[in-house]
C-alpha atoms as a PDB file:
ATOM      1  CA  UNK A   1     -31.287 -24.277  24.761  1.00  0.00           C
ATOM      2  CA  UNK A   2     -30.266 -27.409  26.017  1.00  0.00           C
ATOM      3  CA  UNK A   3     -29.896 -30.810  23.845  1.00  0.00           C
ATOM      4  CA  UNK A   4     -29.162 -33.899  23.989  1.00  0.00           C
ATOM      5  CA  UNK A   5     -26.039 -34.779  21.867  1.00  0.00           C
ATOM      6  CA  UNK A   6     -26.191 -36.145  18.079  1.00  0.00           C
ATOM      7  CA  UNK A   7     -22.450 -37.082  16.158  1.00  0.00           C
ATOM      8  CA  UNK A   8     -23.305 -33.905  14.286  1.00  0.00           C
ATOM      9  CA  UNK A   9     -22.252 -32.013  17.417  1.00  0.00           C
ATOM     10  CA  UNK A  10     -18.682 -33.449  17.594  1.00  0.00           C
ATOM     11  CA  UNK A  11     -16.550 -30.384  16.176  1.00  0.00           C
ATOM     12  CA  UNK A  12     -17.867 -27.581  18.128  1.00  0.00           C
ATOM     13  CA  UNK A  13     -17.601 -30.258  21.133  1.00  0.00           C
ATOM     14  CA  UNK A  14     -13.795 -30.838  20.272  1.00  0.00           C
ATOM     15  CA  UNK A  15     -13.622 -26.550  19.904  1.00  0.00           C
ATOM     16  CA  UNK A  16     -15.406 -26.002  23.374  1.00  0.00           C
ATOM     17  CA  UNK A  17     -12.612 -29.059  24.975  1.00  0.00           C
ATOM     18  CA  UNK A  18      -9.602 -27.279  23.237  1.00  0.00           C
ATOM     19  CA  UNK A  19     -10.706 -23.948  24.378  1.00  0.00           C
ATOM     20  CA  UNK A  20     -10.883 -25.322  28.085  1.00  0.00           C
ATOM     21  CA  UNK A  21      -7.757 -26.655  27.910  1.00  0.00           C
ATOM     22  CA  UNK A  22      -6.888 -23.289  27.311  1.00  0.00           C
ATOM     23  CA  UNK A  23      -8.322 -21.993  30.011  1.00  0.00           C
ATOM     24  CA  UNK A  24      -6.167 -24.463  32.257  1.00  0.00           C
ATOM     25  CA  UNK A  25      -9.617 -25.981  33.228  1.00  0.00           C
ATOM     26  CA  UNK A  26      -8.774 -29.169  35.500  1.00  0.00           C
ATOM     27  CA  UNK A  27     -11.421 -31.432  34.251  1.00  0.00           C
ATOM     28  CA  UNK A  28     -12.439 -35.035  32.130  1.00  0.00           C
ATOM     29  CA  UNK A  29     -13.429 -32.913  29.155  1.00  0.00           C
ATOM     30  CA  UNK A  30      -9.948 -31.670  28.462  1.00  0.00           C
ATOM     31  CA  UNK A  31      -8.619 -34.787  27.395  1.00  0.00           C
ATOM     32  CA  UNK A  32     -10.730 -34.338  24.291  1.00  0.00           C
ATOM     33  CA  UNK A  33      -8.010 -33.602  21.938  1.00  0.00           C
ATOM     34  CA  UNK A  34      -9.470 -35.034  18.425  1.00  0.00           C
ATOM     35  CA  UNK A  35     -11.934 -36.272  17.001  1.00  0.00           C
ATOM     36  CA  UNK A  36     -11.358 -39.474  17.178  1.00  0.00           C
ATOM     37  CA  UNK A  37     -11.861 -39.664  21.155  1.00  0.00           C
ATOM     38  CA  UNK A  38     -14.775 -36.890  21.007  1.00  0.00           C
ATOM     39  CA  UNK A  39     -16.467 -39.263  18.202  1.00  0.00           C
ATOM     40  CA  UNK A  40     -15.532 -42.813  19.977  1.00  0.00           C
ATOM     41  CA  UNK A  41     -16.937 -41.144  23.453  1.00  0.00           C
ATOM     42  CA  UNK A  42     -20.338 -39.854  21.859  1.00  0.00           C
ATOM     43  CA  UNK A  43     -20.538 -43.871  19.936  1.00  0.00           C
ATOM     44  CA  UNK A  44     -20.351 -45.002  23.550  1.00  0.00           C
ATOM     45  CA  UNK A  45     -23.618 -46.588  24.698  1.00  0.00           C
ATOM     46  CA  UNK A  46     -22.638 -45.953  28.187  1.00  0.00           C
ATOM     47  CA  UNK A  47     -21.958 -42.108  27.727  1.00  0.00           C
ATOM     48  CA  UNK A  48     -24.715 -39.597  27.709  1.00  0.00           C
ATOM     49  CA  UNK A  49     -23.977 -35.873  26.576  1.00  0.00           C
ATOM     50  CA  UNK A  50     -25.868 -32.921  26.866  1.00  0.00           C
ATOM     51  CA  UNK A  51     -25.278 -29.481  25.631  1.00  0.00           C
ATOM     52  CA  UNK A  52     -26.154 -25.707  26.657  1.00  0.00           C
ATOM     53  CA  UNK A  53     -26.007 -23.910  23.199  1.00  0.00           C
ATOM     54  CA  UNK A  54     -26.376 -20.498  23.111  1.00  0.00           C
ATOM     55  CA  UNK A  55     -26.459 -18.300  19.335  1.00  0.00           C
ATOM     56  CA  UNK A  56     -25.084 -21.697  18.168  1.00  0.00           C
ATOM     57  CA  UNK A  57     -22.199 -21.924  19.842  1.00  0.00           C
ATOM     58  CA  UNK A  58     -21.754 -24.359  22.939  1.00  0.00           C
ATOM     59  CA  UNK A  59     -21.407 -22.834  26.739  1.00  0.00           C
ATOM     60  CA  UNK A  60     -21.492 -25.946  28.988  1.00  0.00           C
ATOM     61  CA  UNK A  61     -21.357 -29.365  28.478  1.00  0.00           C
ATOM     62  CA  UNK A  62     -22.610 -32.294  30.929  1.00  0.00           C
ATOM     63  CA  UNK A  63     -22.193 -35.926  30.430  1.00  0.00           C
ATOM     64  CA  UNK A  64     -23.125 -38.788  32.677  1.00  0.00           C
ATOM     65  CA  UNK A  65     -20.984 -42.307  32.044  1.00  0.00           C
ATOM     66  CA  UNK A  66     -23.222 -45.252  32.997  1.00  0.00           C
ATOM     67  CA  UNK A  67     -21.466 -48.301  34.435  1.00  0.00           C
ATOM     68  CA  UNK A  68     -21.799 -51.621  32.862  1.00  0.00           C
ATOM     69  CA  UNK A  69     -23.141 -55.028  33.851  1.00  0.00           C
ATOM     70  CA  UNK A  70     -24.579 -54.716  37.437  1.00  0.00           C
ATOM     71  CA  UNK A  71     -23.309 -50.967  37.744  1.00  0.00           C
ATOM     72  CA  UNK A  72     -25.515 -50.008  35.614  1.00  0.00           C
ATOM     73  CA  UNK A  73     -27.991 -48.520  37.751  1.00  0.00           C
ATOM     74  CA  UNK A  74     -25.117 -45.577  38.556  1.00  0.00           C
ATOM     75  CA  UNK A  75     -23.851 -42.789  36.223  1.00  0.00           C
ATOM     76  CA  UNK A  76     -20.239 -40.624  37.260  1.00  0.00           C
ATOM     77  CA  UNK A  77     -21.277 -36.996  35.960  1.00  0.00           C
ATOM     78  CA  UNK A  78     -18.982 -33.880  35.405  1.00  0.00           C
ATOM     79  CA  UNK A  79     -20.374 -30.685  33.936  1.00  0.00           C
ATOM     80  CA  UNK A  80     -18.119 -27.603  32.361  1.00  0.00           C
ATOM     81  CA  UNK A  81     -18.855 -24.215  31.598  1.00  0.00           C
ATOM     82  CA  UNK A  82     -17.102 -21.548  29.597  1.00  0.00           C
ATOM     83  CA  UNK A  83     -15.890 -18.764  31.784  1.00  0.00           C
ATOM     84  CA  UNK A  84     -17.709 -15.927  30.331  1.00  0.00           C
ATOM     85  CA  UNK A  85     -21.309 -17.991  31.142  1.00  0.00           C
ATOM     86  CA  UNK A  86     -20.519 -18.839  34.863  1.00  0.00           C
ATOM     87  CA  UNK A  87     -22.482 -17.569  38.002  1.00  0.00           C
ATOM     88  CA  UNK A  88     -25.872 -17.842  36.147  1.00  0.00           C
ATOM     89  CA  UNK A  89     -26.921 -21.127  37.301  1.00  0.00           C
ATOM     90  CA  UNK A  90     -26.246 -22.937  34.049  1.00  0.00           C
ATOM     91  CA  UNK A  91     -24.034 -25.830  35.186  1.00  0.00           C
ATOM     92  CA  UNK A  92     -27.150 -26.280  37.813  1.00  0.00           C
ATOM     93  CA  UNK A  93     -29.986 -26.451  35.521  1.00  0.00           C
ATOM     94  CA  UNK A  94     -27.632 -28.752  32.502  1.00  0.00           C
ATOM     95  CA  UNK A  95     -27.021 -30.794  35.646  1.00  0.00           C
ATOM     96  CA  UNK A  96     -30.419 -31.266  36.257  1.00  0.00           C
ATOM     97  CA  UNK A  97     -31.675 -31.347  32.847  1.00  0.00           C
ATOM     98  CA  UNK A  98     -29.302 -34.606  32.042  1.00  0.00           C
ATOM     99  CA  UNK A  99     -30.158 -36.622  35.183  1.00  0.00           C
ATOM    100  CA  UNK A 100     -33.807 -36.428  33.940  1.00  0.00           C
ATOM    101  CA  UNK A 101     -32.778 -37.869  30.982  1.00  0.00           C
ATOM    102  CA  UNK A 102     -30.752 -40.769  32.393  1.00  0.00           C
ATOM    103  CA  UNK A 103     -32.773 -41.252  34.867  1.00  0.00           C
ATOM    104  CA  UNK A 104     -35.642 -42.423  32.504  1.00  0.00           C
ATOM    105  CA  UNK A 105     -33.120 -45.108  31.520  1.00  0.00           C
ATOM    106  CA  UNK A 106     -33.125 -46.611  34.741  1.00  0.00           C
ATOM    107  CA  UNK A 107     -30.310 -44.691  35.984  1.00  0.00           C
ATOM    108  CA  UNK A 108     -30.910 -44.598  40.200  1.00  0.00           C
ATOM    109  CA  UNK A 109     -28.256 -42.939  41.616  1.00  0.00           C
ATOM    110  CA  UNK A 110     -25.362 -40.468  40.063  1.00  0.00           C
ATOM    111  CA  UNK A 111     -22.128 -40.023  41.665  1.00  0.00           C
ATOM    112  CA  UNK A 112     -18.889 -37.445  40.630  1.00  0.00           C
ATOM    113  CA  UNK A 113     -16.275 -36.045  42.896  1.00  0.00           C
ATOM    114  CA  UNK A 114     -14.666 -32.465  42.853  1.00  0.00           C
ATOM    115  CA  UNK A 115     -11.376 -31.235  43.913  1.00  0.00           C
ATOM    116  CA  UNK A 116     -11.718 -29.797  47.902  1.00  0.00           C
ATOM    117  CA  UNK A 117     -10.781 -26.127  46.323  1.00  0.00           C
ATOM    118  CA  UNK A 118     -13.463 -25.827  44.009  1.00  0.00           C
ATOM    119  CA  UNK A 119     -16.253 -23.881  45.771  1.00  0.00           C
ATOM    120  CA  UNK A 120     -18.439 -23.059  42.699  1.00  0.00           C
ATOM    121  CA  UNK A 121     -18.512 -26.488  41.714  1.00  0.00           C
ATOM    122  CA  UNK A 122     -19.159 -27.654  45.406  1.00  0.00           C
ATOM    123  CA  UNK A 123     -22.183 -25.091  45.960  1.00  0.00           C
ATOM    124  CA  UNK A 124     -23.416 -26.341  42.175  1.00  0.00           C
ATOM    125  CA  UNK A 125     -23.184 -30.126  43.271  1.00  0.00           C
ATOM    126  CA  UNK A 126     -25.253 -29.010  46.373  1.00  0.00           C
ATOM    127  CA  UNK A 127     -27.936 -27.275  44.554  1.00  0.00           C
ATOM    128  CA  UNK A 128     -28.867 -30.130  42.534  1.00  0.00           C
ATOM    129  CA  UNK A 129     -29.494 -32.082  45.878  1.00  0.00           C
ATOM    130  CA  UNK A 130     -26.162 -34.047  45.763  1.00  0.00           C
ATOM    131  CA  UNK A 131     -24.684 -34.750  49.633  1.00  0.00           C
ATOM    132  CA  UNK A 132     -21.161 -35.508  50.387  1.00  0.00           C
ATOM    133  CA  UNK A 133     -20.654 -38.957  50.926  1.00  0.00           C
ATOM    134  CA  UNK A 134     -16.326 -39.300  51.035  1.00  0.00           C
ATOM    135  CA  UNK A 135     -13.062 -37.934  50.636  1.00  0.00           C
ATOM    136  CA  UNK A 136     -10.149 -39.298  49.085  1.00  0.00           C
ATOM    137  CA  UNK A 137      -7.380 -37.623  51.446  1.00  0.00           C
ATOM    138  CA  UNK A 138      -4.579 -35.826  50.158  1.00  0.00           C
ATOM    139  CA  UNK A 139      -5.463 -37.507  46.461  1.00  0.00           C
ATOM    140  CA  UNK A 140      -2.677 -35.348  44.712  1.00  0.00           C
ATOM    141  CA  UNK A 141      -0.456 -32.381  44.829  1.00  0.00           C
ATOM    142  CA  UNK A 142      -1.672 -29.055  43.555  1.00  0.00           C
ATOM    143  CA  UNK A 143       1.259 -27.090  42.207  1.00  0.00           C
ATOM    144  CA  UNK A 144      -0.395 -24.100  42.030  1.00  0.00           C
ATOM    145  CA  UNK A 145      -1.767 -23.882  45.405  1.00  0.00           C
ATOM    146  CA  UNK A 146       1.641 -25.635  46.809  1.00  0.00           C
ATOM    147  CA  UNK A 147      -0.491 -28.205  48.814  1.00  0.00           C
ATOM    148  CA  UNK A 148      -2.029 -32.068  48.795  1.00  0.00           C
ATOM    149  CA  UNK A 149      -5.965 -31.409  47.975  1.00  0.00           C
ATOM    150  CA  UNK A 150      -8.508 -33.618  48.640  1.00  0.00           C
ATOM    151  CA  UNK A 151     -10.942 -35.387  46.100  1.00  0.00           C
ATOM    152  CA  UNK A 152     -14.808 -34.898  47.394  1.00  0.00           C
ATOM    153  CA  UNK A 153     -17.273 -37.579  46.659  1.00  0.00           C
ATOM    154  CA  UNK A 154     -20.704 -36.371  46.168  1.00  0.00           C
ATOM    155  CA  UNK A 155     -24.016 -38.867  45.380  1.00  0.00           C
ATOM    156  CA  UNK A 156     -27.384 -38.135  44.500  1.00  0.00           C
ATOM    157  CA  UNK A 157     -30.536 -41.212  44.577  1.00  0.00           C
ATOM    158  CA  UNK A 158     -32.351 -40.140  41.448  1.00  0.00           C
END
């Protein structure tokens, strides 16, 4: 089931962050670390969450953050998913569940970028009709991989 996001939903939000912190996840959502940011970022007019619930606990999350003043026709998305519900097409259909939703806002055009070695997220981006548009070169060091990676910018005209 997916939902759109209510301040009722902030614990098991904070739970799903802390838990992919855990999971070393390199993403926005892990610097949710309390409740205050998790309740500030859901009071935000210019952030929309959505939610994949599943036996009432939360598997992927999606937000889109709408610019401000005459960037507000774009949105920067990101989308997570717990490990144990990839590969089923989830973070696809949240994806495209959300930019419905902002899109009848007046949101025209969504934009995110994803790390060069991130395949799954790449192909996802792709599947939801998102084309590569830049690439930040050499945007950081990647201790784990002991090399510079590259920051991909993906955009999609709603």
């Amino acid at each position: 089931m997916f939902k759109k996001v209510t301040i009722d939903d902030a614990s098991d939000i904070l739970a799903f962050c802390l838990e992919l912190k855990k999971q070393d996840a390199k993403m926005s959502f892990t610097s949710f670390d309390s409740m205050d940011k998790v309740n500030s970022y859901i009071n935000d007019e210019h952030n929309f969450l959505y939610l994949s619930v599943h036996d009432g606990m939360i598997n992927a999350m999606f937000t889109a953050i709408r610019g401000g003043g005459n960037k507000s026709h774009s949105c920067y998305v990101a989308c997570a998913v717990k490990k144990e519900f990839r590969q089923q097409n989830l973070a696809t259909a949240l994806t495209n569940y959300g930019l419905e939703d902002v899109k009848t806002v007046g949101v025209l055009i969504a934009r995110t970028k994803i790390y060069s070695w991130n395949d799954a997220s790449i192909a996802t981006i792709k599947k939801c009709g998102f084309v590569e548009s830049g690439r930040m070169v050499m945007h950081q060091y990647e201790e784990s991989i002991g090399a510079y990676i590259d920051d991909l910018i993906f955009h999609k005209v709603l």
